[in-house]
Protein backbone atom coordinates (compact mmCIF):
# COMPACT_ATOMS: atom_id res chain seq x y z
CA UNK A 1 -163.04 39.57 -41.53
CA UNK A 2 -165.72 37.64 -42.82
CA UNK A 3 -165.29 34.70 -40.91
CA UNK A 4 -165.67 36.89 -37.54
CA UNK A 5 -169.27 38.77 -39.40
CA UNK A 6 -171.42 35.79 -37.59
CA UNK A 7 -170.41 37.07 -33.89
CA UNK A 8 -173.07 39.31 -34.64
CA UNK A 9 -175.70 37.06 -33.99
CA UNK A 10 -173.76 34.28 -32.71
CA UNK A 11 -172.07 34.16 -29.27
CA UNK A 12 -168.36 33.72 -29.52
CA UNK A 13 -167.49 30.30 -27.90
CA UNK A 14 -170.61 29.12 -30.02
CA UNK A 15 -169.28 30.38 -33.20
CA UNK A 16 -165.24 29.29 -31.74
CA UNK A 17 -167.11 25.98 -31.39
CA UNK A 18 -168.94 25.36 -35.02
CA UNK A 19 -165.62 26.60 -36.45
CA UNK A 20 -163.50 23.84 -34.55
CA UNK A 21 -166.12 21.32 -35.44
CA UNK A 22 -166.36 21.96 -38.71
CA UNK A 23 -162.38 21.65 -38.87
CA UNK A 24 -162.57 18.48 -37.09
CA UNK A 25 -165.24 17.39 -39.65
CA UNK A 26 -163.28 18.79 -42.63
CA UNK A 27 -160.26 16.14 -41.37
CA UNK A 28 -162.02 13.30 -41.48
CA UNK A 29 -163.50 13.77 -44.52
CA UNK A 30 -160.29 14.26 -46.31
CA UNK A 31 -158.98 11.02 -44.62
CA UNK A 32 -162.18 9.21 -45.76
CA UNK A 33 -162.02 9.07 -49.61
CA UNK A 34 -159.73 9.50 -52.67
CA UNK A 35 -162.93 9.47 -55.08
CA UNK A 36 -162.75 10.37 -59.12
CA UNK A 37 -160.40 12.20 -58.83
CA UNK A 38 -156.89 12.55 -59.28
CA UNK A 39 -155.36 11.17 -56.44
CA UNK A 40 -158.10 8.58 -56.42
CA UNK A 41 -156.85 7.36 -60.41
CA UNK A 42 -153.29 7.42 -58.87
CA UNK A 43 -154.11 4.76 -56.24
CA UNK A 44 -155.88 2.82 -58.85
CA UNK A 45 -153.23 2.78 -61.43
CA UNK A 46 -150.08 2.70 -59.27
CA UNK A 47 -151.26 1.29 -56.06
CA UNK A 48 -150.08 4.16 -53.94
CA UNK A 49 -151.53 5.84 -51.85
CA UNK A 50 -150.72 9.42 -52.72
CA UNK A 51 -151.17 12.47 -49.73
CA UNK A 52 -153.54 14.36 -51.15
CA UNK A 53 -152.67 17.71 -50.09
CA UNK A 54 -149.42 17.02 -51.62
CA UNK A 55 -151.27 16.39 -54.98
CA UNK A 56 -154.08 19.21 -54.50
CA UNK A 57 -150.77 21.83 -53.64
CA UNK A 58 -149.01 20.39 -57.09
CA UNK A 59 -152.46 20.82 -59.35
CA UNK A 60 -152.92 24.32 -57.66
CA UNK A 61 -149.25 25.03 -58.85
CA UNK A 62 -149.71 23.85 -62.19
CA UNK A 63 -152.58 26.08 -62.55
CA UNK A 64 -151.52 29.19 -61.15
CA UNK A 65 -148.09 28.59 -63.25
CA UNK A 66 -150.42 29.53 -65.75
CA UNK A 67 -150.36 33.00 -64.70
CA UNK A 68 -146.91 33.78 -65.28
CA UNK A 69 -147.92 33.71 -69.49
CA UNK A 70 -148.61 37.74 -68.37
CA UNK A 71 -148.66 39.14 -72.43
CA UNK A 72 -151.87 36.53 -72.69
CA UNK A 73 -153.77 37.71 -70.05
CA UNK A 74 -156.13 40.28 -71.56
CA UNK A 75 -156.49 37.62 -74.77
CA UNK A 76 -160.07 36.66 -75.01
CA UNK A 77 -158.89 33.03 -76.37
CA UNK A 78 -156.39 33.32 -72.89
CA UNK A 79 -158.85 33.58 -70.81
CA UNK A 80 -161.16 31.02 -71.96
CA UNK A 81 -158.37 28.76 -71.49
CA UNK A 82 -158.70 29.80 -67.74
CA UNK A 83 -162.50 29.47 -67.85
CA UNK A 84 -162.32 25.79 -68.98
CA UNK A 85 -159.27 24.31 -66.38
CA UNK A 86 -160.78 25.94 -63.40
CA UNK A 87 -164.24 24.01 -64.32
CA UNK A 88 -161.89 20.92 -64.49
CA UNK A 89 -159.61 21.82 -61.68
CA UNK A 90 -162.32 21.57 -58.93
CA UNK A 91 -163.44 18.26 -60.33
CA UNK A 92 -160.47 16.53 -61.00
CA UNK A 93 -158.45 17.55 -58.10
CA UNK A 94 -162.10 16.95 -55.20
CA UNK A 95 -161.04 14.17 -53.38
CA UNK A 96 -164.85 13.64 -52.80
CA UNK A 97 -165.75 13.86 -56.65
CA UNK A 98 -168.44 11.67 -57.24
CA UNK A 99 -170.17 10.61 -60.87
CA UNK A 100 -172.48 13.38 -61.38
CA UNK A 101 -169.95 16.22 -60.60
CA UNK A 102 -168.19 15.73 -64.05
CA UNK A 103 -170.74 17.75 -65.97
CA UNK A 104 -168.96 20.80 -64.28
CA UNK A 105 -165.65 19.23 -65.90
CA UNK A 106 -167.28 18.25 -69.23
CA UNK A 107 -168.30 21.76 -69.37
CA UNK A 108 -165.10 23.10 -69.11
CA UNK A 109 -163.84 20.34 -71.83
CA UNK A 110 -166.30 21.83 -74.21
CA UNK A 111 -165.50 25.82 -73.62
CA UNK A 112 -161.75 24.89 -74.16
CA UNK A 113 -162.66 22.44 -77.30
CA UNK A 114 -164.69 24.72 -79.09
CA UNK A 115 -162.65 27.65 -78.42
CA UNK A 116 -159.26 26.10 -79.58
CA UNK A 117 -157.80 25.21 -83.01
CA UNK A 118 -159.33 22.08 -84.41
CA UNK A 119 -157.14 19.14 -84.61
CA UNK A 120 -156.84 15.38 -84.27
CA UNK A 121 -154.88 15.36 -80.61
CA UNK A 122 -158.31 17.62 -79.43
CA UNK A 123 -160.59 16.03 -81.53
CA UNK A 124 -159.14 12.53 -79.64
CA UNK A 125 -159.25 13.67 -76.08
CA UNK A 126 -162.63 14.63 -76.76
CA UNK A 127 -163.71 11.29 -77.79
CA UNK A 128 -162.36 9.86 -75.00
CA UNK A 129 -163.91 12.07 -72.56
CA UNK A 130 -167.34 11.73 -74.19
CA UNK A 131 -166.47 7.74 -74.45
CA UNK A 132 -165.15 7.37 -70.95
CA UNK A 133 -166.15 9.96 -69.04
CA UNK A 134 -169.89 10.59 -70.70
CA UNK A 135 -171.21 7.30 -71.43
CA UNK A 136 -169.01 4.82 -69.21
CA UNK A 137 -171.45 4.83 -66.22
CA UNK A 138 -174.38 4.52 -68.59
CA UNK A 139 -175.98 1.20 -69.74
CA UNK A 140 -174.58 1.84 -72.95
CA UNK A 141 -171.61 -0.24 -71.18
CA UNK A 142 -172.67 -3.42 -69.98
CA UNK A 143 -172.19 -3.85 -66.45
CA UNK A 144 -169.11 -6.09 -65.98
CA UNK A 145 -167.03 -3.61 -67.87
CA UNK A 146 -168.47 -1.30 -65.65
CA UNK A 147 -167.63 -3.09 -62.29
CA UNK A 148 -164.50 -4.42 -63.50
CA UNK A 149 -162.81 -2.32 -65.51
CA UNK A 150 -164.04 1.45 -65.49
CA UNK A 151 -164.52 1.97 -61.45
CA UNK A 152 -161.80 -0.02 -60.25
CA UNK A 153 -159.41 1.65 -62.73
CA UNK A 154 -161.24 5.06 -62.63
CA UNK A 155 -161.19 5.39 -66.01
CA UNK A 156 -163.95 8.31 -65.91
CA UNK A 157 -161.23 10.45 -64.77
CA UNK A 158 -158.59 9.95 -66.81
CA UNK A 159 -159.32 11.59 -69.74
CA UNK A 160 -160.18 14.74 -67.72
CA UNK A 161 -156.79 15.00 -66.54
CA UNK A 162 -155.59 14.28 -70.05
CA UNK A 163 -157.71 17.75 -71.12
CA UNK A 164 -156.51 19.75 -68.07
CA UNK A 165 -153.13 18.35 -69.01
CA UNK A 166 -153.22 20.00 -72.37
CA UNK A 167 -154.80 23.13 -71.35
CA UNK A 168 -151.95 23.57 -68.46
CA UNK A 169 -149.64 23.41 -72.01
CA UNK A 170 -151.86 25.56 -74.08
CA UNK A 171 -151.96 28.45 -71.64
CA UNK A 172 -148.42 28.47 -70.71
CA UNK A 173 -147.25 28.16 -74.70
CA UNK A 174 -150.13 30.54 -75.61
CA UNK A 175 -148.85 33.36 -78.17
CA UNK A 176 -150.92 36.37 -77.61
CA UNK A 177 -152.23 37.78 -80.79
CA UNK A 178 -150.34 41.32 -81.71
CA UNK A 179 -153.03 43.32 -83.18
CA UNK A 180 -150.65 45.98 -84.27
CA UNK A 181 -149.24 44.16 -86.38
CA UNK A 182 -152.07 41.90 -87.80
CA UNK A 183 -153.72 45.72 -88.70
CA UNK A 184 -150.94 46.74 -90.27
CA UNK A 185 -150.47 43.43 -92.60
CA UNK A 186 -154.21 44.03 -93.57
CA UNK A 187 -153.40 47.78 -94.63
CA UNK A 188 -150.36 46.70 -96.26
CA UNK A 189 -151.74 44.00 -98.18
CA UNK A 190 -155.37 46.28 -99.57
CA UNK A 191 -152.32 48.94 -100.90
């Protein structure tokens, strides 16, 4: 419904037209480029060259699989959880994710660090991301590293995926918190 509101100030075989261009144009760009991303770190590691819808369909059903944990849905910790992969997801799975688009991701990797359990496996991927993904393009890494390593190997990415990774497992092994229960062991244990 939406896509038909511009026919009201746009003729209709101008508006048929901008709509088949910008398919046209949306093709072409998704041939053009694997970027940081993860179909991009798949070429790079593996040497294949992966089809990226297949890949973008997979991540899309790895994060919707998330849904089916239905008893943590209302959880505040839940839905945090969810907060943090999306910001991920649509950097990590952007065939056209460039360098500066992985604040959106780091983002995400701090709401779902801070709000989890400490412990050395987080504490870990967080270095790595802040190592790999934070400082890797910055002079803090001299440049043949840079241009030999890091890009080629698209090592910026990696630990994102790591991160979404262990969200995907966090949210679907979440235990939701019965309150119930947790009131009545604090009544029972002031008697």
């Amino acid at each position: 419904m939406l896509a038909i509101i511009p026919v009201l100030v746009t003729p209709w075989a101008t508006l048929q037209w901008q709509y088949n261009s910008w398919f046209t144009m949306l093709q072409a760009d998704h041939a053009a480029s694997l970027g940081l991303s993860v179909a991009g770190g798949l070429e790079a590691w593996f040497g294949a060259t992966p089809n990226k819808m297949l890949i973008t369909i997979a991540g899309v059903g790895l994060f919707c699989l998330t849904y089916l944990n239905i008893k943590a849905w209302q959880q505040p910790g839940f839905k945090l959880l969810l907060l943090a992969s999306a910001l991920i997801w649509t950097v990590i799975f952007n065939h056209k994710a460039e360098s500066p688009t992985f604040i959106i991701a780091v983002a995400g990797i701090v709401i779902w660090y801070f709000s989890q359990k400490q412990s050395t496996f987080n504490l870990v991927l967080l270095v790595l991301v802040f190592v790999f993904t934070c400082l890797s393009p910055t002079d803090l890494f001299p440049r043949a590293i840079r241009t030999d390593i890091i890009i080629p190997y698209q090592l910026k990415v990696l630990p994102c995926i790591l991160v979404w990774l262990k969200i995907v497992y966090d949210q679907l092994t979440y235990k939701p918190l019965n309150f119930a229960t947790n009131e009545t062991d604090i009544i029972d244990r002031g008697r």
